[in-house]
Protein backbone atom coordinates (compact mmCIF):
# COMPACT_ATOMS: atom_id res chain seq x y z
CA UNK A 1 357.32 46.07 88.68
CA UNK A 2 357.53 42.69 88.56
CA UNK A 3 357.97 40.87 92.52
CA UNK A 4 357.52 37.59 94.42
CA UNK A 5 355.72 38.27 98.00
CA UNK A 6 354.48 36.96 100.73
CA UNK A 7 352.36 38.15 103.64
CA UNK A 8 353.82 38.91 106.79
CA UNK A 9 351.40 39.03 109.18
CA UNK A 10 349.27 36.47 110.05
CA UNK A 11 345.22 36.53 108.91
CA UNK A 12 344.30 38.27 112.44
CA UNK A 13 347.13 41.67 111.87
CA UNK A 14 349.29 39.81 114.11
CA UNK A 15 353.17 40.41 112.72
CA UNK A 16 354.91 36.39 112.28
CA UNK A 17 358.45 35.95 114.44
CA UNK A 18 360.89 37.53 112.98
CA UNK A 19 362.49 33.77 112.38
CA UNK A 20 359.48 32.75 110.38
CA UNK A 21 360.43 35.27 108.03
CA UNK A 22 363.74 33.18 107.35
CA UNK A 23 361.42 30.28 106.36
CA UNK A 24 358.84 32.01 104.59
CA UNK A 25 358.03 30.96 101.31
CA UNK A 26 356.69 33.40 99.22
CA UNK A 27 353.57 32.95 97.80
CA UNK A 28 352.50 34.90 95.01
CA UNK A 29 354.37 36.37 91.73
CA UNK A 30 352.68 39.43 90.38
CA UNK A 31 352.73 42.99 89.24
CA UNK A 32 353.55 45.43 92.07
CA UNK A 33 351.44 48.63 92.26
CA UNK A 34 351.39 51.51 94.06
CA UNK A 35 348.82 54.73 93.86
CA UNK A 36 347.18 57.29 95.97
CA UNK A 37 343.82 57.95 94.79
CA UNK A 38 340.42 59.11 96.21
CA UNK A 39 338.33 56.43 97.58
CA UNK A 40 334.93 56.70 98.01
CA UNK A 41 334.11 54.08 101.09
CA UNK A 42 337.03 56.09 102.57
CA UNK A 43 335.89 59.46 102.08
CA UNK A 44 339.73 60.64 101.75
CA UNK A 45 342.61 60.14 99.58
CA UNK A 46 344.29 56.73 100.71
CA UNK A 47 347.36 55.51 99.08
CA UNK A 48 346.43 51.64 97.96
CA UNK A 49 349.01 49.17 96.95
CA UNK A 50 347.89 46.01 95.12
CA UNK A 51 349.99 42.70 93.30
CA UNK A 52 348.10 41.96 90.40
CA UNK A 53 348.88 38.54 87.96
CA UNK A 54 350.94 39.08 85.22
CA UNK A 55 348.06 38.03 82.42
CA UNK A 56 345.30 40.64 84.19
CA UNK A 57 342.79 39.82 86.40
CA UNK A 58 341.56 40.59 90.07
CA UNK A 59 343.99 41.12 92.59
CA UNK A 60 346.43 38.14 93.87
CA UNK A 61 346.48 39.43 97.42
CA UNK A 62 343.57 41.77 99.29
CA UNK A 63 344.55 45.41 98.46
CA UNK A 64 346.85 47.04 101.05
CA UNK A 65 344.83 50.47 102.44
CA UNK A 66 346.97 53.51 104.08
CA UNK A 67 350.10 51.72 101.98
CA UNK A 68 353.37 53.01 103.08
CA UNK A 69 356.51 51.43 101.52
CA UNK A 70 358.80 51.03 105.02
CA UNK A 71 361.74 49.09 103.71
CA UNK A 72 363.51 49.22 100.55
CA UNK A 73 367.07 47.36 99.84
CA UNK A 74 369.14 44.77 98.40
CA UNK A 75 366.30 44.12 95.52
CA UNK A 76 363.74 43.85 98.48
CA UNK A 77 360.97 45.46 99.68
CA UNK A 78 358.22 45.50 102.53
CA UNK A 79 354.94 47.66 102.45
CA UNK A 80 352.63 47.62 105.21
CA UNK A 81 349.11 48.86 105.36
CA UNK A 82 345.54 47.11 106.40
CA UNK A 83 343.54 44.92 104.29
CA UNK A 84 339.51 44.81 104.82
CA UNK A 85 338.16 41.77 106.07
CA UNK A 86 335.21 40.88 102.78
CA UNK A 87 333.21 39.03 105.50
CA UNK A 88 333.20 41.02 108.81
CA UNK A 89 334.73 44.30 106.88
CA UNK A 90 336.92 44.71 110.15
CA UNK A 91 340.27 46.59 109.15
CA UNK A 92 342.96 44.66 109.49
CA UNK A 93 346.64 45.44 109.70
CA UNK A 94 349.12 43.46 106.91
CA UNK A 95 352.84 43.58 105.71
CA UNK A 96 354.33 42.06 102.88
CA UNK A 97 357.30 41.22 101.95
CA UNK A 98 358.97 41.68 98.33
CA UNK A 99 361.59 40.53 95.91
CA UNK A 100 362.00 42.30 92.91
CA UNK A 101 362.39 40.15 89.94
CA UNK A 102 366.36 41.05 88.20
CA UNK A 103 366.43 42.31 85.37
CA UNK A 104 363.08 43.82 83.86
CA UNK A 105 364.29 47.11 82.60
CA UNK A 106 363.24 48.19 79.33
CA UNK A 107 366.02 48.74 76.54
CA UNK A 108 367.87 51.67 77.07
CA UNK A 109 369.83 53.42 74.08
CA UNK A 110 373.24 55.08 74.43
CA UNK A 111 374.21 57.70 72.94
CA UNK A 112 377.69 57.52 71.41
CA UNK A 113 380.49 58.81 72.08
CA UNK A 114 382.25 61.54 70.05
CA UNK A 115 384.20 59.47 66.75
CA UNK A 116 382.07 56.35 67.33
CA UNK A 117 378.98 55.92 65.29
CA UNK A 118 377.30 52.65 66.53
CA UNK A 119 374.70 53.07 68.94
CA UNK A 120 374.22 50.18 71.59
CA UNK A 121 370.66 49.11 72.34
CA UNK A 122 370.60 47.36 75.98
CA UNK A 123 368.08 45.01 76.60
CA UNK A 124 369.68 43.01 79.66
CA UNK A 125 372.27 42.98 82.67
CA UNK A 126 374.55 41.02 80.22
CA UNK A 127 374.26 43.46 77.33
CA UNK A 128 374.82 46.71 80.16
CA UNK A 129 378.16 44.81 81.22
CA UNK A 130 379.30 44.04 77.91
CA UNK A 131 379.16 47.17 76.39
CA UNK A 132 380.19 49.31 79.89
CA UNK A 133 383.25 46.65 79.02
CA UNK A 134 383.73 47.97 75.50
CA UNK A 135 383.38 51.53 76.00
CA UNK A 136 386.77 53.61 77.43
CA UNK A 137 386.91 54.20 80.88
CA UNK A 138 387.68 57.52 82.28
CA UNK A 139 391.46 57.33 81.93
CA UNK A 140 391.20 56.82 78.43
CA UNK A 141 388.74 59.75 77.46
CA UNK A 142 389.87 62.69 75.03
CA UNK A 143 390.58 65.93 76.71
């Protein structure tokens, strides 16, 4: 899925005031990804989440080890887990925080209903409302 982020703790694991947050710019726009998976330095299955650019390439931000998704609403996310120092390879705890880009569902068909033969194709929030709009609403349905 398709977010804007930002890291929420500082480069040391320390968390940044909550009122930083409010003030936080985010700084990356990538392709969210979650897995669990065995990994070898580990010796154990760790869950690993990673925000990768939208044309390919390495990672935007380190990759989060021991991920945990800890917050999900409104279109917003946070995920906190520890990042490996390349350097001193200390462990060190991170958060981010993440919008989810609107409106990045594939087109969905519906099926239609009984008498009507056109079949809508939705391919945006605009198209959903438009035909939810067009279609009868429970009141009017045939018994």
């Amino acid at each position: 899925m398709l977010v804007i982020a930002a890291k929420l703790y500082s480069d040391q694991g320390v968390p940044l005031p909550r009122h930083r947050e409010i003030t936080l710019r985010y700084t990356a726009v990538g392709k969210f990804s979650m897995r669990e998976g065995y990994e070898k330095d580990f010796g154990r299955t760790v869950r690993v989440a990673n925000l990768w650019p939208i044309g390919g390439g390495d990672s935007i931000l380190p990759t989060l080890y021991d991920a945990a998704i800890v917050w999900v609403g409104d279109g917003k996310l946070r995920v906190r887990g520890f990042e490996i120092n390349p350097m001193t390879m200390a462990h060190v705890a991170m958060a981010w925080g993440a919008e989810i880009v609107a409106d990045q569902r594939p087109g969905r068909v519906l099926v239609p209903l009984d008498g009507e033969a056109e079949i809508s194709v939705i391919t945006s929030q605009a198209d959903l409302e438009k035909a939810a709009a067009a279609r009868p609403g429970p009141a009017q349905w045939k018994r």
